[in-house]
C-alpha atoms as a PDB file:
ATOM      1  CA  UNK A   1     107.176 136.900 100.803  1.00  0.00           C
ATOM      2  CA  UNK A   2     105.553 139.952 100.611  1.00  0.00           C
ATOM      3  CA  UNK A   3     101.994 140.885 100.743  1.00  0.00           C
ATOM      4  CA  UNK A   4     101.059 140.982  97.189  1.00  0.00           C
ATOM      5  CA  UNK A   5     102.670 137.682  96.358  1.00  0.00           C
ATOM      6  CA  UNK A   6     100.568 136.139  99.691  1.00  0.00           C
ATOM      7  CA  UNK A   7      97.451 137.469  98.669  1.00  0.00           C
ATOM      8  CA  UNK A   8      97.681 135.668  94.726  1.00  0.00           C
ATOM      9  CA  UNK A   9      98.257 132.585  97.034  1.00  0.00           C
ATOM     10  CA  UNK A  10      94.523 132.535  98.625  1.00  0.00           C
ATOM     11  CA  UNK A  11      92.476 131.941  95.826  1.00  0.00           C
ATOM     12  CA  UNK A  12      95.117 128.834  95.048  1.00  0.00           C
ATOM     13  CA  UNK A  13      94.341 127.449  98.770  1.00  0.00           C
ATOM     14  CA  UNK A  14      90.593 128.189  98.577  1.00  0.00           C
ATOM     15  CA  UNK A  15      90.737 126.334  95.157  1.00  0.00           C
ATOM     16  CA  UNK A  16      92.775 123.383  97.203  1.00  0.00           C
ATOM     17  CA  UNK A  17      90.594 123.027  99.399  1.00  0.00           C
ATOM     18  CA  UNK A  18      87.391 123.113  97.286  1.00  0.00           C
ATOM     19  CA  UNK A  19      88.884 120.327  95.030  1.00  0.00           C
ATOM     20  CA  UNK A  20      89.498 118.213  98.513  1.00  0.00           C
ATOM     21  CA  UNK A  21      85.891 119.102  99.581  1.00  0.00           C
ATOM     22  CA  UNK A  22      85.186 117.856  95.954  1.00  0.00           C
ATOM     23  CA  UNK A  23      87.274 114.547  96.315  1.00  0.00           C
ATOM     24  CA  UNK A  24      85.208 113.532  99.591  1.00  0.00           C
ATOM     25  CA  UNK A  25      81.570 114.413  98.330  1.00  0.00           C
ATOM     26  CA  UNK A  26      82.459 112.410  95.313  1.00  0.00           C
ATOM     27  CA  UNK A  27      83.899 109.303  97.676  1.00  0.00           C
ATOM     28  CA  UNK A  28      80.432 109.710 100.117  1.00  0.00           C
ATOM     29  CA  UNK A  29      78.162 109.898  97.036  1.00  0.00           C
ATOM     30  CA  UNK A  30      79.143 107.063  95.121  1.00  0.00           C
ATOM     31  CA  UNK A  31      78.203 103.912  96.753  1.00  0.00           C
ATOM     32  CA  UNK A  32      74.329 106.425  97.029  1.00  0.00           C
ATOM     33  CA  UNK A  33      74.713 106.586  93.167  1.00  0.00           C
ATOM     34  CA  UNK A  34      75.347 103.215  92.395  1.00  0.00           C
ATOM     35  CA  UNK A  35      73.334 101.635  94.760  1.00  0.00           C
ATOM     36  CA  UNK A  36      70.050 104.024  93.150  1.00  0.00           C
ATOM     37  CA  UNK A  37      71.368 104.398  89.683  1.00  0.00           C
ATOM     38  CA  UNK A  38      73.422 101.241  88.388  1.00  0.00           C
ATOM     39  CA  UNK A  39      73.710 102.674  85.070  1.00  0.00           C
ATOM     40  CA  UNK A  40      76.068 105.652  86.399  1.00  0.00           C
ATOM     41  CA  UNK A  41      78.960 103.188  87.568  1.00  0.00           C
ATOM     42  CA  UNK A  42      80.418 103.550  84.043  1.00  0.00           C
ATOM     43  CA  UNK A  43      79.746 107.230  83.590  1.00  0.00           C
ATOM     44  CA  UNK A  44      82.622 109.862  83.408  1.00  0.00           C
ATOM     45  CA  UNK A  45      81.756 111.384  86.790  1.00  0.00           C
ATOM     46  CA  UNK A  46      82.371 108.756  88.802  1.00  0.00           C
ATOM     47  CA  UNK A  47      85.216 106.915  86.144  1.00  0.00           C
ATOM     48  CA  UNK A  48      88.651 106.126  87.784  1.00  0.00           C
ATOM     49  CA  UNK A  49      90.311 108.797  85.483  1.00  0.00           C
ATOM     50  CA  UNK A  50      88.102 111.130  87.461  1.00  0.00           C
ATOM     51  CA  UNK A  51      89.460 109.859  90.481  1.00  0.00           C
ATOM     52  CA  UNK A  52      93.053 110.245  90.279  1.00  0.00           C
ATOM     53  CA  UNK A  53      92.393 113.711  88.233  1.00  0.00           C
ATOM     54  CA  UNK A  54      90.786 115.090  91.698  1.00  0.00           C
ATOM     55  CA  UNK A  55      93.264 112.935  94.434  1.00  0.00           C
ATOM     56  CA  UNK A  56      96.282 114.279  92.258  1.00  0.00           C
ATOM     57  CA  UNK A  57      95.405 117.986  91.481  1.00  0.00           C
ATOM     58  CA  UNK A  58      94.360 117.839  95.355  1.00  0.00           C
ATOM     59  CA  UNK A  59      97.729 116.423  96.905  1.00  0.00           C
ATOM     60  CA  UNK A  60      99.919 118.763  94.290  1.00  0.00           C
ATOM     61  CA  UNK A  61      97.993 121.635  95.548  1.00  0.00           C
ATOM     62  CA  UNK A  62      98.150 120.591  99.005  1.00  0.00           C
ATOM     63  CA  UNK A  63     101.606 120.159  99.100  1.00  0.00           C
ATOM     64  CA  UNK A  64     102.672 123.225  96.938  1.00  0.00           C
ATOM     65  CA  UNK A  65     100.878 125.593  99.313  1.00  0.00           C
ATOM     66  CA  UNK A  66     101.377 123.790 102.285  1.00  0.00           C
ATOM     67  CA  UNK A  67     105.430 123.397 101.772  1.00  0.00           C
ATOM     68  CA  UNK A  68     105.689 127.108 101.184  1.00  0.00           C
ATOM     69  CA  UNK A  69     103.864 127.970 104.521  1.00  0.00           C
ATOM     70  CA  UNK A  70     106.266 125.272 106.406  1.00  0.00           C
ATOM     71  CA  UNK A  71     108.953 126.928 105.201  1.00  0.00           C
ATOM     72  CA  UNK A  72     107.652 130.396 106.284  1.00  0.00           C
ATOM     73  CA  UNK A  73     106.054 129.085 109.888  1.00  0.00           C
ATOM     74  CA  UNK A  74     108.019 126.053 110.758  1.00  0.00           C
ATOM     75  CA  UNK A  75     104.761 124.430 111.734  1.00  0.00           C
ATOM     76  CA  UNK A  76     104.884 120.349 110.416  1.00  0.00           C
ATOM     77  CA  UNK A  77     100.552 119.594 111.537  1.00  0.00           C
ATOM     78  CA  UNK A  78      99.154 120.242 108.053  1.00  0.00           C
ATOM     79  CA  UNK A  79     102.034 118.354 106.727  1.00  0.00           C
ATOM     80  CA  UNK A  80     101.227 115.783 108.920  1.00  0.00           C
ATOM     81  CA  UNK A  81      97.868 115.792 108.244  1.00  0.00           C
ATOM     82  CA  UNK A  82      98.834 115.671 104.413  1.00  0.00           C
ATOM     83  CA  UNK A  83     100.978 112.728 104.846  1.00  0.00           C
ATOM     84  CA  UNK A  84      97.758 110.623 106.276  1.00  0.00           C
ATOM     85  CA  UNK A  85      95.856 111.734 103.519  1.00  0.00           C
ATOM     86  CA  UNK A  86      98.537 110.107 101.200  1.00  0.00           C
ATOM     87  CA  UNK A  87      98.830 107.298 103.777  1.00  0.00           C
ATOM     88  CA  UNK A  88      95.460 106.935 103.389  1.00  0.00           C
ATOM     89  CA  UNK A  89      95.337 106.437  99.469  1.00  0.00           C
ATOM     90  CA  UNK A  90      98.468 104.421  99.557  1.00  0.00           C
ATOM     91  CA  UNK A  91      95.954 101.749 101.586  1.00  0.00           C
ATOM     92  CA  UNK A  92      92.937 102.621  99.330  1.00  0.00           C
ATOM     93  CA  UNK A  93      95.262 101.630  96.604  1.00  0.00           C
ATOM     94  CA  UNK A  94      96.721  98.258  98.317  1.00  0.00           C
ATOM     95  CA  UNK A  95      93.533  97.394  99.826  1.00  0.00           C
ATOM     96  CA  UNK A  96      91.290  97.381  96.500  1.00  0.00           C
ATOM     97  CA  UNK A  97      87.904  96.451  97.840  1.00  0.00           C
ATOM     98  CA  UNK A  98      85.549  98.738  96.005  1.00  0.00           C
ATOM     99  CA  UNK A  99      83.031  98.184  98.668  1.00  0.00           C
ATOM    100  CA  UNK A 100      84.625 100.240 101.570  1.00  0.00           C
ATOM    101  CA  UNK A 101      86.203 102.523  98.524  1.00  0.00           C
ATOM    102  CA  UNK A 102      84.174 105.421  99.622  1.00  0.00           C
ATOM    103  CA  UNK A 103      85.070 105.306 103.201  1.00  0.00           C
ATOM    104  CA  UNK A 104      89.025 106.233 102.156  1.00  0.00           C
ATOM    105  CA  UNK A 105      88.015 108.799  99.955  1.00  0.00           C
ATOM    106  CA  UNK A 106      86.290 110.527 102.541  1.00  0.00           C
ATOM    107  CA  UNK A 107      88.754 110.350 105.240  1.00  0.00           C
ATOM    108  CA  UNK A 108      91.279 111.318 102.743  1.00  0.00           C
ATOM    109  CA  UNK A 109      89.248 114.430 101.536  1.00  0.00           C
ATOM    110  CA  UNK A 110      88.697 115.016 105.389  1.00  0.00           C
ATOM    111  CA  UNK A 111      92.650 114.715 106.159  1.00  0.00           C
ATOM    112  CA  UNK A 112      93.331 117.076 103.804  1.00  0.00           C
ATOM    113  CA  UNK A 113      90.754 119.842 104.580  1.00  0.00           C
ATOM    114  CA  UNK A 114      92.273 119.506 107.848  1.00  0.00           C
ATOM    115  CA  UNK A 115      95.847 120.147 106.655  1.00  0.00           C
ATOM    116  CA  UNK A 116      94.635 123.508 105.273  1.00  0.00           C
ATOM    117  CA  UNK A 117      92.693 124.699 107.836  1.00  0.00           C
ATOM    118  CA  UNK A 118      95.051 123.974 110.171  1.00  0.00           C
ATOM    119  CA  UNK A 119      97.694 126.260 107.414  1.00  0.00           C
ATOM    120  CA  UNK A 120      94.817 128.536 107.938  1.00  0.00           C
ATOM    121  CA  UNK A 121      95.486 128.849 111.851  1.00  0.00           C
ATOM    122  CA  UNK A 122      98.781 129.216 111.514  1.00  0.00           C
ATOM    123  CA  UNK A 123      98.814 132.274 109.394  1.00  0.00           C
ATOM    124  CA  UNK A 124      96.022 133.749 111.286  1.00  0.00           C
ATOM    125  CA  UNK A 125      98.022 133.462 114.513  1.00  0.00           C
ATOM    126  CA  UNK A 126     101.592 134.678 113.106  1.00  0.00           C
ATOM    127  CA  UNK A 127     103.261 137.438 113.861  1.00  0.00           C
ATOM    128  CA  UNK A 128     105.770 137.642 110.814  1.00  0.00           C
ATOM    129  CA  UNK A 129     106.702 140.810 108.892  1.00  0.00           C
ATOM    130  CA  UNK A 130     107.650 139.115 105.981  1.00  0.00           C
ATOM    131  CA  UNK A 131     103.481 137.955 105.132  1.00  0.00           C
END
């Protein structure tokens, strides 16, 4: 890849890993909303649209940037940190209980900050010519 190309891909991670920041401050400040403002449980914000809008622009960005950096470094972690992030929302999604909702959505939004800044690492510490 060369350097040109890997520079138009930073804004794309910075952008993945804002909308995972995004996906776990929404988790954490939901059951605060709802508990002070019953009236916002319906609203658009915190709708379930709104939910698998952020958890699936999140994971296809995640995995877009993250599979091209695999294939460069041959380091699995953030893929492995990925795939408990998905894990993760697979249980959310069995699971069900709205009460302890928030608690998956911000260890998934955790899981997959990790995944990029452990990407991050990586690229920091290599050594290839072809960056």
């Amino acid at each position: 890849m060369s350097k040109s190309k890997y520079k138009q891909l930073l804004p794309a991670e910075k952008l993945g890993v804002f909308f995972s920041l995004l996906c776990a401050i929404h988790c954490l400040t939901l059951p605060f909303v709802l508990f002070a403002a019953p009236y916002l449980a319906s609203s658009f914000a915190f709708s379930l649209t709104i939910e698998w809008i952020l958890v699936l622009i999140s994971f296809g960005l995640a995995l877009l940037l993250l599979w091209q950096d695999y294939l460069k470094h041959h380091k699995p972690m953030p893929l492995y940190f990925l795939g408990f992030g998905i894990l993760i929302k697979l249980v959310d999604t069995l699971v069900g209980m709205k009460s302890i909702e928030w608690i998956f959505g911000l260890s998934l939004g955790i899981f997959i900050t990790l995944a990029y800044w452990f990407n991050y690492k990586h690229k920091v510490a290599c050594t290839c010519k072809n960056q």
